[in-house]
N, C-alpha and C. Protein backbone atom coordinates (compact mmCIF):
# COMPACT_ATOMS: atom_id res chain seq x y z
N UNK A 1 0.85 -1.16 0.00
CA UNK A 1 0.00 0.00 0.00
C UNK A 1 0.90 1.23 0.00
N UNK A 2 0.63 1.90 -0.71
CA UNK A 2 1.21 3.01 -0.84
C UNK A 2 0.65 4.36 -0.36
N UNK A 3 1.02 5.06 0.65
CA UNK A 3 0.59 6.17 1.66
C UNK A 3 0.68 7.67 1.35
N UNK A 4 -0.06 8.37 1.15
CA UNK A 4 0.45 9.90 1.30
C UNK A 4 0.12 10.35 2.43
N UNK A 5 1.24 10.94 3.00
CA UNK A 5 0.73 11.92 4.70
C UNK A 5 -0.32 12.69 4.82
N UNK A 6 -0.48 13.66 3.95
CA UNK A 6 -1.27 14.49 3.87
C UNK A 6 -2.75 14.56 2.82
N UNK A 7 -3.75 13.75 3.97
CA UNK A 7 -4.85 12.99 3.50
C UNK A 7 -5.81 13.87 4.02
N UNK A 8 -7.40 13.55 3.09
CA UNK A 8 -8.05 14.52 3.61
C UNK A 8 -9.13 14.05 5.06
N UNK A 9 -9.13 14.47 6.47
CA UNK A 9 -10.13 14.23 7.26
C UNK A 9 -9.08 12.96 8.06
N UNK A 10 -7.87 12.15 8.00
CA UNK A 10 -7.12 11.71 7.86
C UNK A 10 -5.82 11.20 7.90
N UNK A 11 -4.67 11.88 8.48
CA UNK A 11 -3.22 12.34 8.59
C UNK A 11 -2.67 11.04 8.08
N UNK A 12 -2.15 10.99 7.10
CA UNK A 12 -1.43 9.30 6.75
C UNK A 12 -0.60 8.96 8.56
N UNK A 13 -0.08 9.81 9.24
CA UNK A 13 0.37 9.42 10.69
C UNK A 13 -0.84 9.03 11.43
N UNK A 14 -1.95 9.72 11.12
CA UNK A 14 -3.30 9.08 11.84
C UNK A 14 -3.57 7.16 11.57
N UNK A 15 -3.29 7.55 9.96
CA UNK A 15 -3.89 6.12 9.70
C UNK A 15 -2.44 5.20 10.02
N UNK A 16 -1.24 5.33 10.09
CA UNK A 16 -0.03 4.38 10.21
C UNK A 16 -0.32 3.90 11.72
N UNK A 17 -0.79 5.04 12.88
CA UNK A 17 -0.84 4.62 13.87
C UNK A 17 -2.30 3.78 14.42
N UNK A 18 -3.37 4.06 13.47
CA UNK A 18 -4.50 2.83 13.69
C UNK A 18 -4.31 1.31 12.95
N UNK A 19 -3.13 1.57 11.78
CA UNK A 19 -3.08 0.64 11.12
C UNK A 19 -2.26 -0.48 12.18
N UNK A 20 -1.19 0.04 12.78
CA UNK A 20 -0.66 -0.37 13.90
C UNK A 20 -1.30 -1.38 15.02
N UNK A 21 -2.52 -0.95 15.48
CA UNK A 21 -3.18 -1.34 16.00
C UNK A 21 -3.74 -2.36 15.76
N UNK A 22 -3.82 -2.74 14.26
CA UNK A 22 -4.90 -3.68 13.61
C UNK A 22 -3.59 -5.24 13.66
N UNK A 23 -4.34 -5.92 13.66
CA UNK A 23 -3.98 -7.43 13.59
C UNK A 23 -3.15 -7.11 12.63
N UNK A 24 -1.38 -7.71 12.17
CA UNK A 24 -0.51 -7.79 11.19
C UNK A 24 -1.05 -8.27 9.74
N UNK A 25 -1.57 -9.69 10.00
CA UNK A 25 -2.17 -10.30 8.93
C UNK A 25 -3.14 -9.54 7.81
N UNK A 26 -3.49 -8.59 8.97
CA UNK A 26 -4.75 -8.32 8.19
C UNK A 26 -4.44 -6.82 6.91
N UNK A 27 -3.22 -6.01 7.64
CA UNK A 27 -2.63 -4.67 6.50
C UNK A 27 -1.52 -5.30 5.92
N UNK A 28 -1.88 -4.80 4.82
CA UNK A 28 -0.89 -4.72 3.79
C UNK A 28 0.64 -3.98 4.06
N UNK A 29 1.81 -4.53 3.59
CA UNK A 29 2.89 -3.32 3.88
C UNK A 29 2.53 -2.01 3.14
N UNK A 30 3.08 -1.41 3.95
CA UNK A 30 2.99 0.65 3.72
C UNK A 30 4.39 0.88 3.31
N UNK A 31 4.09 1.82 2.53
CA UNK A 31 5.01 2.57 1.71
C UNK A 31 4.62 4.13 1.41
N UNK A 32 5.31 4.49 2.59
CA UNK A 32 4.82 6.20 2.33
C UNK A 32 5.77 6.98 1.15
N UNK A 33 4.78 7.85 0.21
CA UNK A 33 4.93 8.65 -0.63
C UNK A 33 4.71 9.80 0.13
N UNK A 34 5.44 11.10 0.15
CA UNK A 34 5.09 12.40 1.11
C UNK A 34 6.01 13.75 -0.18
N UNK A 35 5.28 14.61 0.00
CA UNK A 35 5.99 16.06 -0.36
C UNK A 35 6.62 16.50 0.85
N UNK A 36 7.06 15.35 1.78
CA UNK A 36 7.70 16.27 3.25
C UNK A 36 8.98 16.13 3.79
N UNK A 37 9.91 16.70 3.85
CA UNK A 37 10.78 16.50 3.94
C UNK A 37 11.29 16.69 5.36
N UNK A 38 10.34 16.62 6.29
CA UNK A 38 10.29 16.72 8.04
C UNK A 38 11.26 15.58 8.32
N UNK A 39 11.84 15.48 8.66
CA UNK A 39 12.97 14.25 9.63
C UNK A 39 11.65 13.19 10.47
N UNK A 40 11.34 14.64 10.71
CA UNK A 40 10.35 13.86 12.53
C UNK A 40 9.35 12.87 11.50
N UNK A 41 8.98 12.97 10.60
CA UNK A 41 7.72 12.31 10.06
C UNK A 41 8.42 11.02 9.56
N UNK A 42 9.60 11.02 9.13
CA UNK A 42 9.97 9.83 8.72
C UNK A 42 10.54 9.27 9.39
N UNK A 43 11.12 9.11 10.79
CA UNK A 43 10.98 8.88 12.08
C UNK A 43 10.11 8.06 13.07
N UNK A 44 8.88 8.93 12.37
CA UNK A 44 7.43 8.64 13.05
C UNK A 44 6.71 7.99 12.36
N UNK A 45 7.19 7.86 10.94
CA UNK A 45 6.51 6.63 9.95
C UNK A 45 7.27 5.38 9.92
N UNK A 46 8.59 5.42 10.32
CA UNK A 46 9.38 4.00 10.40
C UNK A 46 8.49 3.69 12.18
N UNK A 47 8.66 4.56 12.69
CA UNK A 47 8.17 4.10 14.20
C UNK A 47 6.74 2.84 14.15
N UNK A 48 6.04 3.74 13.73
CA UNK A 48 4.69 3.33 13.05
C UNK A 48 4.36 2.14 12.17
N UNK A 49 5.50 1.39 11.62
CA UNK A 49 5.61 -0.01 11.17
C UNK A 49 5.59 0.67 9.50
N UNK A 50 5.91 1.66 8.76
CA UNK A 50 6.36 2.21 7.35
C UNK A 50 7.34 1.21 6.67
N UNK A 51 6.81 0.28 5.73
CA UNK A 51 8.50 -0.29 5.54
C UNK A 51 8.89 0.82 4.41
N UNK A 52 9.14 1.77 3.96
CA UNK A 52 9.82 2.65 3.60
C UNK A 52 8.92 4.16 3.19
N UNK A 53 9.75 5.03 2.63
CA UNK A 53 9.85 6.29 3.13
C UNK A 53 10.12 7.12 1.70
N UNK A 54 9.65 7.24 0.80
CA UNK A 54 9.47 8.34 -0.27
C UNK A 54 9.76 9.40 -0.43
N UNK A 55 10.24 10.88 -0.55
CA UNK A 55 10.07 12.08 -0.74
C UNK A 55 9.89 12.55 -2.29
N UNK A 56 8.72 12.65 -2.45
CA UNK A 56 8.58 13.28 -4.41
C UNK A 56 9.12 14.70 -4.32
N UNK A 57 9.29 14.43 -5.62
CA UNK A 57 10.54 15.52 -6.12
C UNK A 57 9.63 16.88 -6.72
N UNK A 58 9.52 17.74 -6.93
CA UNK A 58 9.42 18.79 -8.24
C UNK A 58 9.82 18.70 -9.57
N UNK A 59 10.94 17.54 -9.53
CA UNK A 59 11.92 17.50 -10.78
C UNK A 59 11.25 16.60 -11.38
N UNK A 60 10.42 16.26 -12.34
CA UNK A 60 9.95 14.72 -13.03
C UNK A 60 10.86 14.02 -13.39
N UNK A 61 12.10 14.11 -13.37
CA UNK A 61 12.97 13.09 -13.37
C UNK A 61 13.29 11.83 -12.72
N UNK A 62 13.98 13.24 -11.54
CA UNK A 62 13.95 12.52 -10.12
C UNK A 62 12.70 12.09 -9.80
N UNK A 63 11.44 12.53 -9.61
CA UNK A 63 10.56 11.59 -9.45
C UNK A 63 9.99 9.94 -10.39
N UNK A 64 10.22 10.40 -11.58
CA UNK A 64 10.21 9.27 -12.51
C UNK A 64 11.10 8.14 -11.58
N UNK A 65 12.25 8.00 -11.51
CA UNK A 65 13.23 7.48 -10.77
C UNK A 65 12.90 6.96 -9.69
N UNK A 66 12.17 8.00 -8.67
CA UNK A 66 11.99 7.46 -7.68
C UNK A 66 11.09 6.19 -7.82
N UNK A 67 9.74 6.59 -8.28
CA UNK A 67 8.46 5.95 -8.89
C UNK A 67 9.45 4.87 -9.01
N UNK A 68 10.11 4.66 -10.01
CA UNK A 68 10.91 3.58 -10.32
C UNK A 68 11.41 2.79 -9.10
N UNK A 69 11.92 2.78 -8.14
CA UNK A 69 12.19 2.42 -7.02
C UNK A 69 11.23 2.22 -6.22
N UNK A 70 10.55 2.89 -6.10
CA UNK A 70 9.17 2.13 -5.16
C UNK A 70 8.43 0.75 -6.24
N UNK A 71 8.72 1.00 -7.03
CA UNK A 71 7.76 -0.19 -7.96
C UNK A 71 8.74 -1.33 -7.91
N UNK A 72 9.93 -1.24 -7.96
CA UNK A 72 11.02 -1.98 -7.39
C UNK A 72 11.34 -2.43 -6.21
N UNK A 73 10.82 -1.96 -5.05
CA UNK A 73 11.23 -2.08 -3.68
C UNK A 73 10.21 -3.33 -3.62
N UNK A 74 11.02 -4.05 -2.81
CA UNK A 74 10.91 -5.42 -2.40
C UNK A 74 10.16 -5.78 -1.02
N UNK A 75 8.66 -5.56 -0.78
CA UNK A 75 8.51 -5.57 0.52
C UNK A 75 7.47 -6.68 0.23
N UNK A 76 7.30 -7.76 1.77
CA UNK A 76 6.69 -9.10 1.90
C UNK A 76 5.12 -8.77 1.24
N UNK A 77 4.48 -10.02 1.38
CA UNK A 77 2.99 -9.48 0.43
C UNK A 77 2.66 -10.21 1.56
N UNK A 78 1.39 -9.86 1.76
CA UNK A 78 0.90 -10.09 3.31
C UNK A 78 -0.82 -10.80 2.29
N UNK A 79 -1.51 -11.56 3.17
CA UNK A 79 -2.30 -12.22 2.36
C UNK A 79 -3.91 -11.30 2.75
């Protein structure tokens, strides 16, 4: 699953920390996508069980790239 922080009604930190809560089996791995470049949030999203951590770019390059790497990143598939 792929996350943006800034959701509407929401806080992607709202939902990492109810997702937390929920039985393992039952969420999917998270993969936060964010325009944020806060320390504390990516901190607080690894805290939160995030298996990784995004920052999109302005540059469509660098974001192309990134995109590329998240579609690449290797995280367990949960059933």
């Amino acid at each position: 699953m792929v996350l943006d922080l800034s959701l509407p009604g929401m806080t992607g930190l709202e939902f990492l920390a109810w997702a937390k809560g929920e039985p393992p089996e039952t969420i999917p791995a998270i993969v936060v996508l964010t325009g944020s470049h806060i320390e504390l949030n990516r901190a607080l999203t690894e805290k939160l069980g995030a298996k990784a951590f995004f920052v999109k770019s302005p540059d469509v390059h660098q974001t192309s790239a990134m995109a590329k790497d998240l579609l690449l990143f290797n995280v367990p598939n949960y059933p």
